[in-house]
PDB file of N, CA and C in Angstrom:
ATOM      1  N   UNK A   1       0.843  -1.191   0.000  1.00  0.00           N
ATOM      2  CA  UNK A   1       0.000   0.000   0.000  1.00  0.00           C
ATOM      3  C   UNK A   1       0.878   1.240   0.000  1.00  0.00           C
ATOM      4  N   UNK A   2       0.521   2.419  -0.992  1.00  0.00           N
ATOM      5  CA  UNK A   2       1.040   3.399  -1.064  1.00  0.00           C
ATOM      6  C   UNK A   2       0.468   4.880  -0.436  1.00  0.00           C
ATOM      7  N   UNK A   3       1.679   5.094   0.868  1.00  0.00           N
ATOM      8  CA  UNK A   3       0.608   6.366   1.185  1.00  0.00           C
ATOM      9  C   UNK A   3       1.157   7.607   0.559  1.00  0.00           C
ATOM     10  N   UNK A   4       0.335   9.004   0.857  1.00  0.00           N
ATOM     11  CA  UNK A   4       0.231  10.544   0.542  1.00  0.00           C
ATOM     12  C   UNK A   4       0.294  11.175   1.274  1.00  0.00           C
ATOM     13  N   UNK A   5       0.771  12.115   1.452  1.00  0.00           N
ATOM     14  CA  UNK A   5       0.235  13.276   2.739  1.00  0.00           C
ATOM     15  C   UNK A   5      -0.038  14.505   1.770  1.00  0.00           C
ATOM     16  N   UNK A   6      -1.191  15.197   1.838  1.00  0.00           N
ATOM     17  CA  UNK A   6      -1.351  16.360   1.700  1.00  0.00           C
ATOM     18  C   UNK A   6      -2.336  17.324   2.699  1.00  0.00           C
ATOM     19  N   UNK A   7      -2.337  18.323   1.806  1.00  0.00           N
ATOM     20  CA  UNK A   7      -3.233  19.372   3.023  1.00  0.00           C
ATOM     21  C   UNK A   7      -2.424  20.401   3.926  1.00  0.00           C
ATOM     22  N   UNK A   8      -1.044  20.385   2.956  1.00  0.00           N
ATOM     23  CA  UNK A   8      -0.195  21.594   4.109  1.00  0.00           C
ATOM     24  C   UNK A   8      -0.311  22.827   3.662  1.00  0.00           C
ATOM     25  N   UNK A   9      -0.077  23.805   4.179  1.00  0.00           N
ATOM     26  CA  UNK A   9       0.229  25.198   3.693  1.00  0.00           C
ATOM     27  C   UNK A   9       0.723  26.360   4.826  1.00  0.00           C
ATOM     28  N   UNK A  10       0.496  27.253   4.480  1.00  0.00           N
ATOM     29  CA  UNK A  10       0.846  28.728   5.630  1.00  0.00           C
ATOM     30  C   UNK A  10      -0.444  28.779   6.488  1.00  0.00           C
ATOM     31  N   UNK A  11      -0.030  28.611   7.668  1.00  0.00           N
ATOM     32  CA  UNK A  11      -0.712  29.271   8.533  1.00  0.00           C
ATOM     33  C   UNK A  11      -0.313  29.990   9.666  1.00  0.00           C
ATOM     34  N   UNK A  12      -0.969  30.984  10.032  1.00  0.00           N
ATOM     35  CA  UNK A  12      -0.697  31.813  11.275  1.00  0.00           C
ATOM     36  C   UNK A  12      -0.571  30.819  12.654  1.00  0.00           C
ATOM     37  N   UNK A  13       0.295  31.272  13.638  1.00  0.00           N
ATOM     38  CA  UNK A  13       0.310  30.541  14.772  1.00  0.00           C
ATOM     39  C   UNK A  13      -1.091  30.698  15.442  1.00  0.00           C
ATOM     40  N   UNK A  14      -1.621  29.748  16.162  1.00  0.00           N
ATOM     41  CA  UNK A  14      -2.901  29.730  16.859  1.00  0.00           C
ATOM     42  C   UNK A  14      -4.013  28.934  15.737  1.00  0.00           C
ATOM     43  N   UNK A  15      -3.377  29.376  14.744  1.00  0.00           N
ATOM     44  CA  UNK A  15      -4.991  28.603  13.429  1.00  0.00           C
ATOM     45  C   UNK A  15      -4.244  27.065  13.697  1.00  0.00           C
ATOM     46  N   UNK A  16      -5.163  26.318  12.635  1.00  0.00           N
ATOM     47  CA  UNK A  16      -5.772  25.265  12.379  1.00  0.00           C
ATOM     48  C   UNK A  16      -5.179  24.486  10.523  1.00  0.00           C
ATOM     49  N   UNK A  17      -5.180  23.772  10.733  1.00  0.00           N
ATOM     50  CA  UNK A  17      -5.149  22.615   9.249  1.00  0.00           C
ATOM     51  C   UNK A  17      -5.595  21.522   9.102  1.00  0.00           C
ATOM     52  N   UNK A  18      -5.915  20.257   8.739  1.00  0.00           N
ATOM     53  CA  UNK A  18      -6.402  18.944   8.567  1.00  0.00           C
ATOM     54  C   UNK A  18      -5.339  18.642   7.023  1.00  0.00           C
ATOM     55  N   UNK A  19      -4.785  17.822   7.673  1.00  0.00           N
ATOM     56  CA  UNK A  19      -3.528  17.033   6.874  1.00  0.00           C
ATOM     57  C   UNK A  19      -4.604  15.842   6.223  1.00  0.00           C
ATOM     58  N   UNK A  20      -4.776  14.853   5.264  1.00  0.00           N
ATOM     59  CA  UNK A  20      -4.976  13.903   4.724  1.00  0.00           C
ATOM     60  C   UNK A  20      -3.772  12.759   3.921  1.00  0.00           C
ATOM     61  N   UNK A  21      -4.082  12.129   4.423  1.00  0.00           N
ATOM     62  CA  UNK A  21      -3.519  10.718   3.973  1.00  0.00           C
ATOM     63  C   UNK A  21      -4.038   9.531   2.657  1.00  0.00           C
ATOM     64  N   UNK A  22      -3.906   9.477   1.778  1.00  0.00           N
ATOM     65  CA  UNK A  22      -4.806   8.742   0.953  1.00  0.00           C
ATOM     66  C   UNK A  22      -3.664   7.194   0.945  1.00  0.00           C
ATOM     67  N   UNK A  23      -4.464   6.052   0.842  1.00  0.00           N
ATOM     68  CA  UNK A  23      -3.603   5.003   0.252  1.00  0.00           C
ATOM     69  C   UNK A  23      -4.104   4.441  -0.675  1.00  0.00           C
ATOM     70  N   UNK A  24      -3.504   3.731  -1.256  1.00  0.00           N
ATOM     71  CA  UNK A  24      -3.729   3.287  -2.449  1.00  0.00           C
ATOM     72  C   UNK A  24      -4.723   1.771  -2.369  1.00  0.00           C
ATOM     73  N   UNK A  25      -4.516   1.197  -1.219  1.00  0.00           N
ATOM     74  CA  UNK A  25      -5.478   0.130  -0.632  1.00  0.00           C
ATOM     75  C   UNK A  25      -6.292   0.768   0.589  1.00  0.00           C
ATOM     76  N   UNK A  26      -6.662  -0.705   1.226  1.00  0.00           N
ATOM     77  CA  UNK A  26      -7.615  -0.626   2.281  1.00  0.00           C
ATOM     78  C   UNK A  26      -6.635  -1.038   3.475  1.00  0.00           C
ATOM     79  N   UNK A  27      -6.795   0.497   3.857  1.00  0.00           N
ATOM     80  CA  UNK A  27      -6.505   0.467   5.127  1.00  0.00           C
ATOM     81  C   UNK A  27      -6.994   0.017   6.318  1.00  0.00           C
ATOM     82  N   UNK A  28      -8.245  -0.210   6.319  1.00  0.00           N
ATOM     83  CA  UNK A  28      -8.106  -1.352   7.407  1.00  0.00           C
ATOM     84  C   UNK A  28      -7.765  -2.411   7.714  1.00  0.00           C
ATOM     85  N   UNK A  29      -7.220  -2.709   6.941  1.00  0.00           N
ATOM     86  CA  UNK A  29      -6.231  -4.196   6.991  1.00  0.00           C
ATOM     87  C   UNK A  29      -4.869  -3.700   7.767  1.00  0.00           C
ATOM     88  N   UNK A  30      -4.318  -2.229   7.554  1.00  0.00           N
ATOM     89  CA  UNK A  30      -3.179  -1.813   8.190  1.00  0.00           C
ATOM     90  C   UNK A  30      -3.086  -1.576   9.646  1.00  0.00           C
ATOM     91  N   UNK A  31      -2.412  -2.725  11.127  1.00  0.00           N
ATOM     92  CA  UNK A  31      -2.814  -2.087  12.040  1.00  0.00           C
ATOM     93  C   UNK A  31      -2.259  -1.115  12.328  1.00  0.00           C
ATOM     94  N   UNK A  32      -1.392  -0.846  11.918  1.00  0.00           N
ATOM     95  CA  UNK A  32      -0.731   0.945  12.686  1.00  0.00           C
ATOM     96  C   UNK A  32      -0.274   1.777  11.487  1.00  0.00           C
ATOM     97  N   UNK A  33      -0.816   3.091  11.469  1.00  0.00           N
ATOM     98  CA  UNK A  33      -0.410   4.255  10.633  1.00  0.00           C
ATOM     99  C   UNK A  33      -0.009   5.222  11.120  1.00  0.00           C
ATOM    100  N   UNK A  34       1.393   6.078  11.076  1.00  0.00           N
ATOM    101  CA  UNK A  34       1.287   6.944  11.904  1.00  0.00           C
ATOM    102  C   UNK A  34       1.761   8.227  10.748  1.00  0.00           C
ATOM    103  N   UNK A  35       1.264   9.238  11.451  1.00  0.00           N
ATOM    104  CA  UNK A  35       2.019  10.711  11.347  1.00  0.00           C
ATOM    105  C   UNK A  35       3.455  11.394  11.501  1.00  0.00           C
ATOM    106  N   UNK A  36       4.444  11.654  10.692  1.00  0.00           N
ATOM    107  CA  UNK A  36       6.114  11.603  10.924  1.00  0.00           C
ATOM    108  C   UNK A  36       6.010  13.280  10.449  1.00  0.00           C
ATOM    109  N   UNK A  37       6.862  13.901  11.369  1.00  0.00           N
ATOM    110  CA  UNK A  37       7.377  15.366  11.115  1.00  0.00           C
ATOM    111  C   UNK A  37       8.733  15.226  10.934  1.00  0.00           C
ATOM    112  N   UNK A  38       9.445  16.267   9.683  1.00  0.00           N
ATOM    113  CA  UNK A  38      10.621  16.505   9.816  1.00  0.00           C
ATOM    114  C   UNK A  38      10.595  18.183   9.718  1.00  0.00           C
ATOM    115  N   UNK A  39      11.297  18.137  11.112  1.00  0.00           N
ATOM    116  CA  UNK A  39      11.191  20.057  11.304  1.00  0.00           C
ATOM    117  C   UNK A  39      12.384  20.677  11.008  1.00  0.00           C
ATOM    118  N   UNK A  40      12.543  21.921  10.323  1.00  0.00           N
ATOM    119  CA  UNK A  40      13.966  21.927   9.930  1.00  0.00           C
ATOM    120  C   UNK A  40      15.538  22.184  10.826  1.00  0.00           C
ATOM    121  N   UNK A  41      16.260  21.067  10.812  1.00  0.00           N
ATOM    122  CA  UNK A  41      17.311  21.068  11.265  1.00  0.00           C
ATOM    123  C   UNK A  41      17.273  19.718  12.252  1.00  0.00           C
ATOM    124  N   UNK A  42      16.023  18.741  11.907  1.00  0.00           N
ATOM    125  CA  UNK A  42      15.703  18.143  13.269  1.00  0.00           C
ATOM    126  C   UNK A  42      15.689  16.849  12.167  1.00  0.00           C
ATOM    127  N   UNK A  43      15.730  15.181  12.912  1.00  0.00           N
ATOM    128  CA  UNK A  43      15.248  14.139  13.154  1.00  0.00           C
ATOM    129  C   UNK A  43      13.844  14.305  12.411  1.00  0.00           C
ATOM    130  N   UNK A  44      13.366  13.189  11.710  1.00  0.00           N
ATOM    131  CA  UNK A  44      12.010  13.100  11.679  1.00  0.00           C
ATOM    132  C   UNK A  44      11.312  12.188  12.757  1.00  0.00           C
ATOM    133  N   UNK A  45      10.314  12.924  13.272  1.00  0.00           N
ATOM    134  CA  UNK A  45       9.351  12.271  14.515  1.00  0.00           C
ATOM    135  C   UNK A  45       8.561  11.628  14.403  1.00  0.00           C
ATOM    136  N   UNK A  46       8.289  10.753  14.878  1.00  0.00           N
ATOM    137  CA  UNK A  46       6.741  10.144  15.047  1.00  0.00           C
ATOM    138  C   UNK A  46       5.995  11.191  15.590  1.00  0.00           C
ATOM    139  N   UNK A  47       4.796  11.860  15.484  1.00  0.00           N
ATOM    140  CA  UNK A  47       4.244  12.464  16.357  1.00  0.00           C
ATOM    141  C   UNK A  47       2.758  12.276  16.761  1.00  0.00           C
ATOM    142  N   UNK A  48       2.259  11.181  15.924  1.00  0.00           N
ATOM    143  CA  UNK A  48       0.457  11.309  15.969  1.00  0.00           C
ATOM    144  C   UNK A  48       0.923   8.629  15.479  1.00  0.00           C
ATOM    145  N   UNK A  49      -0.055   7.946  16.124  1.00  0.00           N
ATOM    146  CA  UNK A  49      -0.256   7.298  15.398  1.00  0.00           C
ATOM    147  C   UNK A  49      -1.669   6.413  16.032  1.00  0.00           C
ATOM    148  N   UNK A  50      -2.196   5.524  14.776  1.00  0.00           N
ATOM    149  CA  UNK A  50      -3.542   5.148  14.965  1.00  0.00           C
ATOM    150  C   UNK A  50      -3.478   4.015  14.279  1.00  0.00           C
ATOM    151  N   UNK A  51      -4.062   3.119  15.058  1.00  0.00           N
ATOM    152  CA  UNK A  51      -4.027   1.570  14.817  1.00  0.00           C
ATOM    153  C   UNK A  51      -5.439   1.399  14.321  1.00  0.00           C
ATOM    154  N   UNK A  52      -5.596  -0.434  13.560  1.00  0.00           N
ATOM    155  CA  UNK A  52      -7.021  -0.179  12.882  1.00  0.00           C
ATOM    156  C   UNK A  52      -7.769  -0.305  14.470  1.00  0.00           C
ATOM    157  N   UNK A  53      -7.290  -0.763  15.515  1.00  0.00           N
ATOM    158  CA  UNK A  53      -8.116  -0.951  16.649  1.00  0.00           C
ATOM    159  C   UNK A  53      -9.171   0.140  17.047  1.00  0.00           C
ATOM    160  N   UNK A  54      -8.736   1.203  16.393  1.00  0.00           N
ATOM    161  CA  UNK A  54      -9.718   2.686  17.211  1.00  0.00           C
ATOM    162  C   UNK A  54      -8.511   3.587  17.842  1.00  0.00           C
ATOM    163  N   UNK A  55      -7.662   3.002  18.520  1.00  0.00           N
ATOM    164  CA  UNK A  55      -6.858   3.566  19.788  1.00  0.00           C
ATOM    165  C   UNK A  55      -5.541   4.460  18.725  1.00  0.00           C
ATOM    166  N   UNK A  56      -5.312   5.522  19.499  1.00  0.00           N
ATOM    167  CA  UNK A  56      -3.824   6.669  18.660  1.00  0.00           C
ATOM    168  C   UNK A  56      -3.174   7.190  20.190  1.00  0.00           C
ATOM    169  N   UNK A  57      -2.322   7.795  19.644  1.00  0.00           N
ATOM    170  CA  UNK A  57      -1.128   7.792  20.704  1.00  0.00           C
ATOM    171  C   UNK A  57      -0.302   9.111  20.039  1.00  0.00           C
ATOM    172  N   UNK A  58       0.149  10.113  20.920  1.00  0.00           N
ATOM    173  CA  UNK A  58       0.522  11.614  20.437  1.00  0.00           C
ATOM    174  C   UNK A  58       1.544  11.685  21.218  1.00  0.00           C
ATOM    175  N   UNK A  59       2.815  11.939  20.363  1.00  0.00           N
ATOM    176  CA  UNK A  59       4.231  12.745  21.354  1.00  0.00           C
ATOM    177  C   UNK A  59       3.917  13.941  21.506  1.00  0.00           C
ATOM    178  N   UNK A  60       4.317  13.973  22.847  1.00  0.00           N
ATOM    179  CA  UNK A  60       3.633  14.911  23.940  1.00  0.00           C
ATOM    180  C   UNK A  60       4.110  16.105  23.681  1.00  0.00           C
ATOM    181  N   UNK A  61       4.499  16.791  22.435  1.00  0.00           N
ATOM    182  CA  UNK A  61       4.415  18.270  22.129  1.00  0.00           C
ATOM    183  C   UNK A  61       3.463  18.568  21.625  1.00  0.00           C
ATOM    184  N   UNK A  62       2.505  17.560  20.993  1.00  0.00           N
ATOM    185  CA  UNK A  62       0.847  17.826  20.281  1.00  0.00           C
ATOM    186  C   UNK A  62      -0.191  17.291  21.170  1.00  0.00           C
ATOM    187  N   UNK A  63       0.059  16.763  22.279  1.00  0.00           N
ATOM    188  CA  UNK A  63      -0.860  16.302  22.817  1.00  0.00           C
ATOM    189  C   UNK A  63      -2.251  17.416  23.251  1.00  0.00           C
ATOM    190  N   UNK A  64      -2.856  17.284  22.825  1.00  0.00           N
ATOM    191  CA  UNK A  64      -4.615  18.348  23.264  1.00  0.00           C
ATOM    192  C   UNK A  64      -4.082  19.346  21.680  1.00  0.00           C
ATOM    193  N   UNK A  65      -4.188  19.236  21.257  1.00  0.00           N
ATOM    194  CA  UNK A  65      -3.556  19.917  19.972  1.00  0.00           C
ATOM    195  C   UNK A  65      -3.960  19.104  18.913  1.00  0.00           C
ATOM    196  N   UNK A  66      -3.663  17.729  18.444  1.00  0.00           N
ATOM    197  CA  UNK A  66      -3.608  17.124  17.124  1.00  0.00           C
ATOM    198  C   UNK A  66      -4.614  15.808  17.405  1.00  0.00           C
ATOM    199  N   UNK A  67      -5.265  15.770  16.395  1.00  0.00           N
ATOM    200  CA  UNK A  67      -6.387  14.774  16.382  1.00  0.00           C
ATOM    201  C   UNK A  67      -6.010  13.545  15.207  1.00  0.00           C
ATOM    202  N   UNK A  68      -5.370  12.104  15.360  1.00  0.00           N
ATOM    203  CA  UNK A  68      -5.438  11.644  14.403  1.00  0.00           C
ATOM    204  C   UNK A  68      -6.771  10.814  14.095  1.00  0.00           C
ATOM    205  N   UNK A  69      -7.413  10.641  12.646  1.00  0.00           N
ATOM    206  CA  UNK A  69      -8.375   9.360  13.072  1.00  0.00           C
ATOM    207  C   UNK A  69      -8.480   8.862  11.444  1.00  0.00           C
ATOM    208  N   UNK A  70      -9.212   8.207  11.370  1.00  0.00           N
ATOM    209  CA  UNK A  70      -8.863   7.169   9.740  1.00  0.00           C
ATOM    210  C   UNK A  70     -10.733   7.318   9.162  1.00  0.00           C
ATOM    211  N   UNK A  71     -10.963   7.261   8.022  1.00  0.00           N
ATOM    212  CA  UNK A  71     -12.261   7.368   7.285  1.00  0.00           C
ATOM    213  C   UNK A  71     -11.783   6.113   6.493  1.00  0.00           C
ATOM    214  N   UNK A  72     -12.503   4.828   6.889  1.00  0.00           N
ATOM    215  CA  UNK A  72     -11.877   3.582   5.824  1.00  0.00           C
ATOM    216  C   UNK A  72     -12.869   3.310   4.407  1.00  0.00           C
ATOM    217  N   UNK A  73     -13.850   3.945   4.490  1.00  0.00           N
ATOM    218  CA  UNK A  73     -14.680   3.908   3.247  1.00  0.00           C
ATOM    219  C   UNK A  73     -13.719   4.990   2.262  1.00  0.00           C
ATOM    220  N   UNK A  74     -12.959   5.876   2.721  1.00  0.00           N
ATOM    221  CA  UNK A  74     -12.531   6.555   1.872  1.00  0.00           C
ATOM    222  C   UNK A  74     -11.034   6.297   1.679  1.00  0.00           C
ATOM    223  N   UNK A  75     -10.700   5.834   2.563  1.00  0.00           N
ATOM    224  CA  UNK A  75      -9.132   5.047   2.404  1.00  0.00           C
ATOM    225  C   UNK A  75      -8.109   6.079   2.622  1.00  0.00           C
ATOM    226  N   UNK A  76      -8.604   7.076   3.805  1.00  0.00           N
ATOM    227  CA  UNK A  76      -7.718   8.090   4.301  1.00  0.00           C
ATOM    228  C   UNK A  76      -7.693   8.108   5.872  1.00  0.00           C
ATOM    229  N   UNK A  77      -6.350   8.611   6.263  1.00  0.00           N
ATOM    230  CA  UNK A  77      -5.891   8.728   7.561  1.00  0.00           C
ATOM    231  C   UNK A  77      -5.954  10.593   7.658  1.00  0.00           C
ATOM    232  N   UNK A  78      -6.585  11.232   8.556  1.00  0.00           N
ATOM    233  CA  UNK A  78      -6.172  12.386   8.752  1.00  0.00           C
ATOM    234  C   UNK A  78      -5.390  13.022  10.265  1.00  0.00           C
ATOM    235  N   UNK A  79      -5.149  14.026   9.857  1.00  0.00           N
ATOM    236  CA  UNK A  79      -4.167  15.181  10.852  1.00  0.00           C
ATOM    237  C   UNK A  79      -4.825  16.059  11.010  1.00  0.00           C
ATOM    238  N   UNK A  80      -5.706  16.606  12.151  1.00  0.00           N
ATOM    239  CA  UNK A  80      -6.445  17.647  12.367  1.00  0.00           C
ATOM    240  C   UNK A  80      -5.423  18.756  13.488  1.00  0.00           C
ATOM    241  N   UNK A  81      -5.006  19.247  13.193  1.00  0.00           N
ATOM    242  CA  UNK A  81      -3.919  20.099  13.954  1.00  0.00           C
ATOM    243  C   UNK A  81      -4.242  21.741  14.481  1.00  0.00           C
ATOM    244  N   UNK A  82      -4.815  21.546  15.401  1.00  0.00           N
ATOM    245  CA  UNK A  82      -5.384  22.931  16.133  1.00  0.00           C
ATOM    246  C   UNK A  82      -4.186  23.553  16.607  1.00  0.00           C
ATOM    247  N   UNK A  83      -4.482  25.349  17.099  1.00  0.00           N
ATOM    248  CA  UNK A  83      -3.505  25.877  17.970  1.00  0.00           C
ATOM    249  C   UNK A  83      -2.269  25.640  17.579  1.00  0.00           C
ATOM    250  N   UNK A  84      -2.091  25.816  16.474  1.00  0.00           N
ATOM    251  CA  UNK A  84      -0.547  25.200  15.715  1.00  0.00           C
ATOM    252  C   UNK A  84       0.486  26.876  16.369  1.00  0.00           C
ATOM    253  N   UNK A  85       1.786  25.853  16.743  1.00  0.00           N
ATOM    254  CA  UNK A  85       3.005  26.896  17.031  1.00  0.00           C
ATOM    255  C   UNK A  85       3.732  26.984  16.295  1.00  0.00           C
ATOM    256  N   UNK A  86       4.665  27.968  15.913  1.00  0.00           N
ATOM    257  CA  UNK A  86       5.984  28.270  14.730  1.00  0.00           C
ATOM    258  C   UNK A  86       6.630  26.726  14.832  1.00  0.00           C
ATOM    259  N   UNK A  87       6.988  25.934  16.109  1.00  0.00           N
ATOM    260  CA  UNK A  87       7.593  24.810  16.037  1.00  0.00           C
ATOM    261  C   UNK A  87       6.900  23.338  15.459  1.00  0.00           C
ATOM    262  N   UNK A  88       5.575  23.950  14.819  1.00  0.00           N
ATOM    263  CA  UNK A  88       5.210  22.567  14.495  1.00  0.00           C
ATOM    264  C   UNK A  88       5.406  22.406  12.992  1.00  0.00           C
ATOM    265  N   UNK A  89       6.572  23.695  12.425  1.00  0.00           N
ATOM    266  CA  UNK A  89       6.427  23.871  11.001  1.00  0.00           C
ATOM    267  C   UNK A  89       7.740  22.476  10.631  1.00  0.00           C
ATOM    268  N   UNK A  90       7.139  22.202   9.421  1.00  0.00           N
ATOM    269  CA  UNK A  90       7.965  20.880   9.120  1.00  0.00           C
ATOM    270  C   UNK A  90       7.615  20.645   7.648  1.00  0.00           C
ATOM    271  N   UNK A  91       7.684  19.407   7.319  1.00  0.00           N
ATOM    272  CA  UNK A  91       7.349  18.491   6.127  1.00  0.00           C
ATOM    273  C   UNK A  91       6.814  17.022   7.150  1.00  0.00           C
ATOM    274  N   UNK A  92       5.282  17.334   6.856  1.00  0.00           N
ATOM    275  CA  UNK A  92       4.828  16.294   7.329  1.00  0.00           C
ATOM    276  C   UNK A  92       4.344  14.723   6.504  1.00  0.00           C
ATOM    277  N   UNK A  93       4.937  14.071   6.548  1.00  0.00           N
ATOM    278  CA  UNK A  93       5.128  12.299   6.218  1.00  0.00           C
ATOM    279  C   UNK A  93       3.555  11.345   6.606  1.00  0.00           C
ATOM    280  N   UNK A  94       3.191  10.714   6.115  1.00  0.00           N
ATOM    281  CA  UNK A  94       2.587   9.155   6.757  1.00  0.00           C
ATOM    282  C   UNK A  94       3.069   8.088   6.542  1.00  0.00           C
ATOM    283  N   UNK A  95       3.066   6.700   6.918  1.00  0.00           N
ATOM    284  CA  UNK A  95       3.376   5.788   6.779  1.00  0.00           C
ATOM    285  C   UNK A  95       3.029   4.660   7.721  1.00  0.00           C
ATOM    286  N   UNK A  96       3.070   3.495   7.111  1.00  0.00           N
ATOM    287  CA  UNK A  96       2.646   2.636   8.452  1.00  0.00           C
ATOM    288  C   UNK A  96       3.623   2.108   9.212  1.00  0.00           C
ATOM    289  N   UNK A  97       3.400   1.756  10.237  1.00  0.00           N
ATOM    290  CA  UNK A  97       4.421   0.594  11.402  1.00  0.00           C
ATOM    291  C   UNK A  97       4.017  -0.741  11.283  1.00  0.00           C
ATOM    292  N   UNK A  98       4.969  -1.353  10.893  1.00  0.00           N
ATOM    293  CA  UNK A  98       6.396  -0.882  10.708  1.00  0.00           C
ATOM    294  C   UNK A  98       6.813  -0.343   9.327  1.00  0.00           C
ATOM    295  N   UNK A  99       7.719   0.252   9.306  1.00  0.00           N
ATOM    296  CA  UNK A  99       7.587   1.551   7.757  1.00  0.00           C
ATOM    297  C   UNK A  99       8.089   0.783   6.428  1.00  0.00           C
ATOM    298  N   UNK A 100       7.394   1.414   5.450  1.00  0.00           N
ATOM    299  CA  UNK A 100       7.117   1.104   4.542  1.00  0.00           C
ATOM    300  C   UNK A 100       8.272   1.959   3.798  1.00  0.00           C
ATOM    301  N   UNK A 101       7.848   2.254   2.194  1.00  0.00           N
ATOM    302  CA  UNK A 101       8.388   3.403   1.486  1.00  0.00           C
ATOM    303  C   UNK A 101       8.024   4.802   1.840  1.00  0.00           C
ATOM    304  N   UNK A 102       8.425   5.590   1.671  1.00  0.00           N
ATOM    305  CA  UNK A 102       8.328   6.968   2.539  1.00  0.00           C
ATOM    306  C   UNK A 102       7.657   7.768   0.866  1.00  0.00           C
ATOM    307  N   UNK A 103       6.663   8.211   1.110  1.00  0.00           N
ATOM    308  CA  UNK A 103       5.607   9.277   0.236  1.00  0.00           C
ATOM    309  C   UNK A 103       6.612  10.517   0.149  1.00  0.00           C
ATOM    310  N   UNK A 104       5.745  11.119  -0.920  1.00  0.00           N
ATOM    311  CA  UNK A 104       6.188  12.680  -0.390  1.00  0.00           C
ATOM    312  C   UNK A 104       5.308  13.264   0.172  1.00  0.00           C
ATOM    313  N   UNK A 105       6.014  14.304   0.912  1.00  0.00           N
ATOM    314  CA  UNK A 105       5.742  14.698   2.627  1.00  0.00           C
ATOM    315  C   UNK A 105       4.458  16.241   1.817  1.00  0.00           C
ATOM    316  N   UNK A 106       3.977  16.797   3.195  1.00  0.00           N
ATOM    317  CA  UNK A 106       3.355  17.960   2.387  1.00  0.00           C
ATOM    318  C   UNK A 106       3.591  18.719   3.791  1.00  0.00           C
ATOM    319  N   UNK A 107       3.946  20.222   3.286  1.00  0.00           N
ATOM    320  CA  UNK A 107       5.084  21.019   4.002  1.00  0.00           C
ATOM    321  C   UNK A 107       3.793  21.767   5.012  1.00  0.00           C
ATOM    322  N   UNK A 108       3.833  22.230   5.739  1.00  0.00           N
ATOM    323  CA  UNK A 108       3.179  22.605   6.450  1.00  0.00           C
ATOM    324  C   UNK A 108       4.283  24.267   7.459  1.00  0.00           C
ATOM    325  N   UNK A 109       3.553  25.315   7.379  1.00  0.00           N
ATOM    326  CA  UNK A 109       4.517  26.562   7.418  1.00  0.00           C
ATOM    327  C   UNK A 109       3.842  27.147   8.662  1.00  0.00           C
ATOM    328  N   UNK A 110       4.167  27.298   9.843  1.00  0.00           N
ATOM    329  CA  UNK A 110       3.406  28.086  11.364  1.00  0.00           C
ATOM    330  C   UNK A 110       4.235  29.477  11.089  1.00  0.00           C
ATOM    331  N   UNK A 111       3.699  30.664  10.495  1.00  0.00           N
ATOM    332  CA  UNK A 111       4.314  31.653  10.788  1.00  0.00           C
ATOM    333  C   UNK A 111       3.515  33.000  10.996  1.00  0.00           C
ATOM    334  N   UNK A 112       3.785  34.313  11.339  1.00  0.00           N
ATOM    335  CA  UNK A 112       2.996  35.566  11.445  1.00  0.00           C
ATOM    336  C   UNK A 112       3.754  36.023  10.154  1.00  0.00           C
TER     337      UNK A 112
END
């Protein structure tokens, strides 16, 4: 299965975005998908992930902040990212666990 990330762009600190994930299959067959940031000058992170069980799990710089959850009729994983800070600007990734081929990322910009 091949994933996507899109849905990035400029936003002001404090706004809002919803990232999308498309794959090329059915993801509910996948149990874990997660959300990967690479911020510039940094490691890429895990920061958001969601199993087909229901249950997701957030590194604790997005925690009350980022919503992951999956639409399987439509065969997308999303990133709902509230209250966004200058530090959450990156190139944001999906992929499943354990990782696959790496998509291209869709950039996502926190600035005034």
């Amino acid at each position: 299965v091949q994933l996507q990330a899109s849905g990035g762009g400029l936003v002001q600190p404090g706004g809002s975005l919803r990232l999308s994930c498309a794959a090329s299959g059915d993801i509910d067959r996948i149990g874990i998908m997660g959300w990967y940031r690479q911020s510039p000058g940094k490691q890429r992170e895990l920061v958001a992930l969601s199993s087909n069980m229901g249950s997701t799990e957030y590194t604790d710089s997005v925690k009350g902040r980022f919503t992951v959850s999956r639409e399987n009729a439509r065969n997308t994983m999303y990133l709902r990212m509230n209250s966004l800070k200058p530090e959450d600007t990156g190139i944001y990734y999906c992929n499943t666990i354990p990782l696959g081929l790496w998509g291209q990322g869709t950039l996502v910009t926190v600035s005034s």
